[in-house]
N, C-alpha and C. Protein backbone atom coordinates (compact mmCIF):
# COMPACT_ATOMS: atom_id res chain seq x y z
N UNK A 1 72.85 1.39 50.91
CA UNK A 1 73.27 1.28 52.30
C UNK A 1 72.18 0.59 53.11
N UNK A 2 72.83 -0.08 53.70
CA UNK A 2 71.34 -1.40 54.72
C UNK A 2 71.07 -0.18 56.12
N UNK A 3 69.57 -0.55 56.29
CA UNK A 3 68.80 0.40 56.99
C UNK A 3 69.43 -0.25 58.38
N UNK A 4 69.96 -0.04 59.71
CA UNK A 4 70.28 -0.24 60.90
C UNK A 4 69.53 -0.19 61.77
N UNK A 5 68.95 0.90 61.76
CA UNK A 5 67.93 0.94 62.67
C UNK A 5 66.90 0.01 63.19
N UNK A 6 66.67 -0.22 64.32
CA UNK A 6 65.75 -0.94 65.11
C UNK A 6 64.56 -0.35 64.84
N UNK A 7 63.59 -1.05 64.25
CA UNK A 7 62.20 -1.18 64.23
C UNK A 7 61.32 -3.05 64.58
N UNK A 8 60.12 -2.65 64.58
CA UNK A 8 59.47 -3.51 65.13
C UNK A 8 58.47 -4.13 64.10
N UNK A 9 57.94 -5.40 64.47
CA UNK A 9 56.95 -6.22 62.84
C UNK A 9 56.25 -6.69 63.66
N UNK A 10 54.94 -6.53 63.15
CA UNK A 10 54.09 -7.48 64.35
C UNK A 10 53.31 -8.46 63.27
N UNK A 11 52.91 -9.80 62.91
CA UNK A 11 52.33 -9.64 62.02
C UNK A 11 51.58 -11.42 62.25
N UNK A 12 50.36 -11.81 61.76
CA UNK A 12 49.64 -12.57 61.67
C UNK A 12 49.46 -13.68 60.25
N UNK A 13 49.89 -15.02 60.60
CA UNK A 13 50.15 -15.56 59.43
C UNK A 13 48.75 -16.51 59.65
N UNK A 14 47.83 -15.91 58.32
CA UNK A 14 46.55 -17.48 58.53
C UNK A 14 47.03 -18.66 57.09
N UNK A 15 46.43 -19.29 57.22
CA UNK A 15 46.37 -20.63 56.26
C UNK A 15 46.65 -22.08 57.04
N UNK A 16 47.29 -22.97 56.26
CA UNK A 16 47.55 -24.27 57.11
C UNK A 16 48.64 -23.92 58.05
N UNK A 17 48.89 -23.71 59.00
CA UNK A 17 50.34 -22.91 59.61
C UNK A 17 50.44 -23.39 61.06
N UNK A 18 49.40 -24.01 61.64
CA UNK A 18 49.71 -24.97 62.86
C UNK A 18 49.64 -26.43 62.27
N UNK A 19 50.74 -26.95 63.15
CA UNK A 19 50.59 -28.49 63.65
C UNK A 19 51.73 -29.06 62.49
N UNK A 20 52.82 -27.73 61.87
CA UNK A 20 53.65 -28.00 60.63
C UNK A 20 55.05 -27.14 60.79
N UNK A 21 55.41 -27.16 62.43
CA UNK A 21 56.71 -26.97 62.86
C UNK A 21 56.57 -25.41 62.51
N UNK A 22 55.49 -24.50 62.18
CA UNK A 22 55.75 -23.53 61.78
C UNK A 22 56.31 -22.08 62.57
N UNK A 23 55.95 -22.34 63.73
CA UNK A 23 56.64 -21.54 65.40
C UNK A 23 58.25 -22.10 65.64
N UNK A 24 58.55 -23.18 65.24
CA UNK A 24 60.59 -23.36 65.23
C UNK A 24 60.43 -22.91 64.23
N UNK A 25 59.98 -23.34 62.85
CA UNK A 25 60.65 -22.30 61.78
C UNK A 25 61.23 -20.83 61.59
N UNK A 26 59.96 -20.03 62.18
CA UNK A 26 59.77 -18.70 62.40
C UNK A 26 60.78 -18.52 63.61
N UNK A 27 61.02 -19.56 65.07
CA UNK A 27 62.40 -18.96 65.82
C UNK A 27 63.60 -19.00 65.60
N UNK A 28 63.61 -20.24 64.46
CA UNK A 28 65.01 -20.33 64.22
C UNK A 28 65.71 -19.57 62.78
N UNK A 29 64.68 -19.11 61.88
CA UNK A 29 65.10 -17.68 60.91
C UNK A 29 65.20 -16.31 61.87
N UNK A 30 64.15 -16.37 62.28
CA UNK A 30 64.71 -14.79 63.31
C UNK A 30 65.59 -14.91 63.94
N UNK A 31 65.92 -16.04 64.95
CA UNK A 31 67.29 -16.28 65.56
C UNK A 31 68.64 -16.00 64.27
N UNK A 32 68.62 -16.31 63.20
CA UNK A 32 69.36 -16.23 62.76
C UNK A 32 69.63 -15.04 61.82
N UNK A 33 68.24 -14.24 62.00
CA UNK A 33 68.34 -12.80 61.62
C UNK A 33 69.45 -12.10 62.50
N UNK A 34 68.97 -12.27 63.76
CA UNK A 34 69.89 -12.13 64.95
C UNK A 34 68.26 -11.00 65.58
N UNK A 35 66.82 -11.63 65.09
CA UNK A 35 66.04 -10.87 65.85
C UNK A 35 65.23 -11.19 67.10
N UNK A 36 64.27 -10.04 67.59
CA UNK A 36 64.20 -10.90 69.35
C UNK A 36 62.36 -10.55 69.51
N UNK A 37 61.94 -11.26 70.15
CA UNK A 37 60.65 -11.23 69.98
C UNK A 37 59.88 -12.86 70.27
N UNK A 38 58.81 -12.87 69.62
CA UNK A 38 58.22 -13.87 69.84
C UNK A 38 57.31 -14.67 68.60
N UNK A 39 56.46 -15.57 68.65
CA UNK A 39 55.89 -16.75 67.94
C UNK A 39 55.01 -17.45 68.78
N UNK A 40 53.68 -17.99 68.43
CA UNK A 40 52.93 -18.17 68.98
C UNK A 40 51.84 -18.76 68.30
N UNK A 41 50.93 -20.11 68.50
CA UNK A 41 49.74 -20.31 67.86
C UNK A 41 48.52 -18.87 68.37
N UNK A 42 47.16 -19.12 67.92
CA UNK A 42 46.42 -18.28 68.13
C UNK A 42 45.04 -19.19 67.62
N UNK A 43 44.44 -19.22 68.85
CA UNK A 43 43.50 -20.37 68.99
C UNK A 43 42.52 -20.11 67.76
N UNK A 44 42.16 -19.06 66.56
CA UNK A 44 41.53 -19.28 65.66
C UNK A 44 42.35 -20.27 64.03
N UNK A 45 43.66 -20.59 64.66
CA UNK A 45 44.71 -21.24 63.93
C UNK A 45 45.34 -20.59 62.98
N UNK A 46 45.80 -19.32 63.49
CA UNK A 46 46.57 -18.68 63.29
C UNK A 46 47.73 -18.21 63.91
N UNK A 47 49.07 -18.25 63.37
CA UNK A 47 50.19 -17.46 64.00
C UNK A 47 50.56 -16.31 64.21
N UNK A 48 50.84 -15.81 65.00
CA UNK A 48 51.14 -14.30 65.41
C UNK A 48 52.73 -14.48 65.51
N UNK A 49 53.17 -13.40 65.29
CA UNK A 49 54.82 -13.32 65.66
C UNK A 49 54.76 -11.77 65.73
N UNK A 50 55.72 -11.26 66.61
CA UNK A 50 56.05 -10.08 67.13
C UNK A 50 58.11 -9.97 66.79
N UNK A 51 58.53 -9.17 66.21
CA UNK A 51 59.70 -9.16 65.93
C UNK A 51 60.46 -7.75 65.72
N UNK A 52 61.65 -7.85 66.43
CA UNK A 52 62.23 -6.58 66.55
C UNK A 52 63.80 -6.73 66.30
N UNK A 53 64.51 -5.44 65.32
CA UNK A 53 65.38 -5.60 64.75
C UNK A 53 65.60 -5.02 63.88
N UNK A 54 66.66 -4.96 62.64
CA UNK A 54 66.99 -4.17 61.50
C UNK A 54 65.79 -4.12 60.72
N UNK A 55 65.57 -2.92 59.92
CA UNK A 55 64.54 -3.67 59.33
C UNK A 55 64.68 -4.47 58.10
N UNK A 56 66.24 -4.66 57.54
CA UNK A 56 66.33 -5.36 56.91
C UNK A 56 66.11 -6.84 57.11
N UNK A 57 66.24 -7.05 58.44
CA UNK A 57 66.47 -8.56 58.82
C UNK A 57 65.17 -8.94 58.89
N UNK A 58 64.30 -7.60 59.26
CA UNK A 58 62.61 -8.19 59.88
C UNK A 58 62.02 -8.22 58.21
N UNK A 59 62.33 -7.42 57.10
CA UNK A 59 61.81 -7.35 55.73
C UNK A 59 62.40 -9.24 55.32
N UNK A 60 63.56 -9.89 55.64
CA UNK A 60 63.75 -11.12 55.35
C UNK A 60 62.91 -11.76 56.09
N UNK A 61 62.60 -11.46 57.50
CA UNK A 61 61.74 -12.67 57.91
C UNK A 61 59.87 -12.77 57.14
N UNK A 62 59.70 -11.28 57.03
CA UNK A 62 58.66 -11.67 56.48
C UNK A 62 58.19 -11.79 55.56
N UNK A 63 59.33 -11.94 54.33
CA UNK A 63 59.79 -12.92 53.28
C UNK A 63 59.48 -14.35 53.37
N UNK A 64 60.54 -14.43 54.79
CA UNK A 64 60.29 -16.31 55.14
C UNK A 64 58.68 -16.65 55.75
N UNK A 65 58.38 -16.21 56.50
CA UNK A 65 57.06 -16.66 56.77
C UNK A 65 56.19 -16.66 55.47
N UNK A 66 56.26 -15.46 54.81
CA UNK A 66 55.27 -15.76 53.93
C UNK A 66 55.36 -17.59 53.12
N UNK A 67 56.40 -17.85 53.10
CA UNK A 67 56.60 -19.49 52.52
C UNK A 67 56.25 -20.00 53.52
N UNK A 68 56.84 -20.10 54.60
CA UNK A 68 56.46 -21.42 55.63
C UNK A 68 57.74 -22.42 55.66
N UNK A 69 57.87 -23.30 56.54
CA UNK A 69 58.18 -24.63 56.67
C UNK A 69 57.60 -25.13 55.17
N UNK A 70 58.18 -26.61 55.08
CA UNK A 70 57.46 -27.37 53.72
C UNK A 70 55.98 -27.72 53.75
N UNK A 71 55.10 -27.96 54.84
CA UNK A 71 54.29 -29.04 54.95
C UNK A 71 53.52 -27.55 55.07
N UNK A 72 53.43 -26.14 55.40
CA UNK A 72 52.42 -25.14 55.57
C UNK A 72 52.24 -24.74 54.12
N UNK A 73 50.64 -24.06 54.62
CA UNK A 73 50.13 -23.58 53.04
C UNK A 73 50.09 -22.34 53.94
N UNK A 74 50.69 -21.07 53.55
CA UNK A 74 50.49 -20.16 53.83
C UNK A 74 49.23 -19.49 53.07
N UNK A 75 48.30 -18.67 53.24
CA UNK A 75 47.18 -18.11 52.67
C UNK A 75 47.76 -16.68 53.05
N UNK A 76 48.22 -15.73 54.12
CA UNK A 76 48.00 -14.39 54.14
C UNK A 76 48.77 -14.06 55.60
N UNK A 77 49.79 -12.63 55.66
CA UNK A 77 50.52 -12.69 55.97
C UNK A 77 50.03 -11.08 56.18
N UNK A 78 49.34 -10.79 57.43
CA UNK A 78 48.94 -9.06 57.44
C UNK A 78 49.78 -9.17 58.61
N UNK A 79 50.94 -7.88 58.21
CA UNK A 79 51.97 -7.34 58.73
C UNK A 79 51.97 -5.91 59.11
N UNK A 80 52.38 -5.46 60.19
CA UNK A 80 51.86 -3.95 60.94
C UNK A 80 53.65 -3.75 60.95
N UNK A 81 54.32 -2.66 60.72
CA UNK A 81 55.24 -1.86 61.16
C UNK A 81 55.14 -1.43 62.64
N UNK A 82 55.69 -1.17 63.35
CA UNK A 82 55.68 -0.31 64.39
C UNK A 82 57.23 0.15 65.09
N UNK A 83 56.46 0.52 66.33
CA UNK A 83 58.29 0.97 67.16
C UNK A 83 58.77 0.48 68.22
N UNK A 84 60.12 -0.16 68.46
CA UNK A 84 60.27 -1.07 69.16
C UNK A 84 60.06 -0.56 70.43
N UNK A 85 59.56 -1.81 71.57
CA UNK A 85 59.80 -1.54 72.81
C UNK A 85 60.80 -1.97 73.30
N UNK A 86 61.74 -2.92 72.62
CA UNK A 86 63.02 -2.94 73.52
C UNK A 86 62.95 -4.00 74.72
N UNK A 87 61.68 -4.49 74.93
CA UNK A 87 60.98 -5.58 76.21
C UNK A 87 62.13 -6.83 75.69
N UNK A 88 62.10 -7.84 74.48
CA UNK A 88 62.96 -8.99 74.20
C UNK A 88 63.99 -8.94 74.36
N UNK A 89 64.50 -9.96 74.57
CA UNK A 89 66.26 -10.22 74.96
C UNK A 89 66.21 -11.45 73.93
N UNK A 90 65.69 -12.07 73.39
CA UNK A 90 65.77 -13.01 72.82
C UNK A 90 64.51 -13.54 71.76
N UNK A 91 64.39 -14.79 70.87
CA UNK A 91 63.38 -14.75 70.37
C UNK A 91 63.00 -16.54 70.82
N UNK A 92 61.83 -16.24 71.19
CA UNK A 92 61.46 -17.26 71.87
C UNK A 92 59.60 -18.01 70.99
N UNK A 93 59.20 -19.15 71.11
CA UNK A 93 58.47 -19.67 70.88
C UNK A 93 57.33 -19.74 72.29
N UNK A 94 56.14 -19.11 72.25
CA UNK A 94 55.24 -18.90 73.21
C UNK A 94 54.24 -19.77 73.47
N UNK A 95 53.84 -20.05 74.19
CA UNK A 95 52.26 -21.02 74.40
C UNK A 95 51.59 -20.72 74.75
């Protein structure tokens, strides 16, 4: 039986992962998780994403990040569980 419940992923992707479409990648799989949250560079050139949703859908996204877009080398993918706040309406790409 698929888990329903709303939980939350917060999680930090380092390796080659800016400047390789990797923030649309990451909005447009969660968009299509149907999850809401955010994506973001992180000036040591790393991505952060914050994501809330089934946790089946958030266990697929951070499936997908761990690959990347084609052109990223992903190196490491430290992912935190937590509990949603319910703040997103949508999943959006940040600056």
């Amino acid at each position: 039986m698929a888990d329903t419940s709303i939980t939350r992923l917060h999680g930090i992707v380092t390796g080659s992962v800016q400047g390789v479409n990797f923030r649309t990648f990451t909005q447009k799989r969660a968009t299509e998780l149907g999850l809401v949250g955010y994506v973001r560079n992180l000036p040591d050139g790393s991505v952060e994403f914050v994501a809330e949703g089934s946790r089946d859908a958030l266990e697929s996204l951070r499936d997908a990040v761990h690959v990347g877009p084609w052109m990223a080398v992903v190196e490491n993918v430290d992912a935190q569980w937590g509990k949603p706040t319910g703040e997103y309406r949508r999943f959006e790409i940040r600056y």
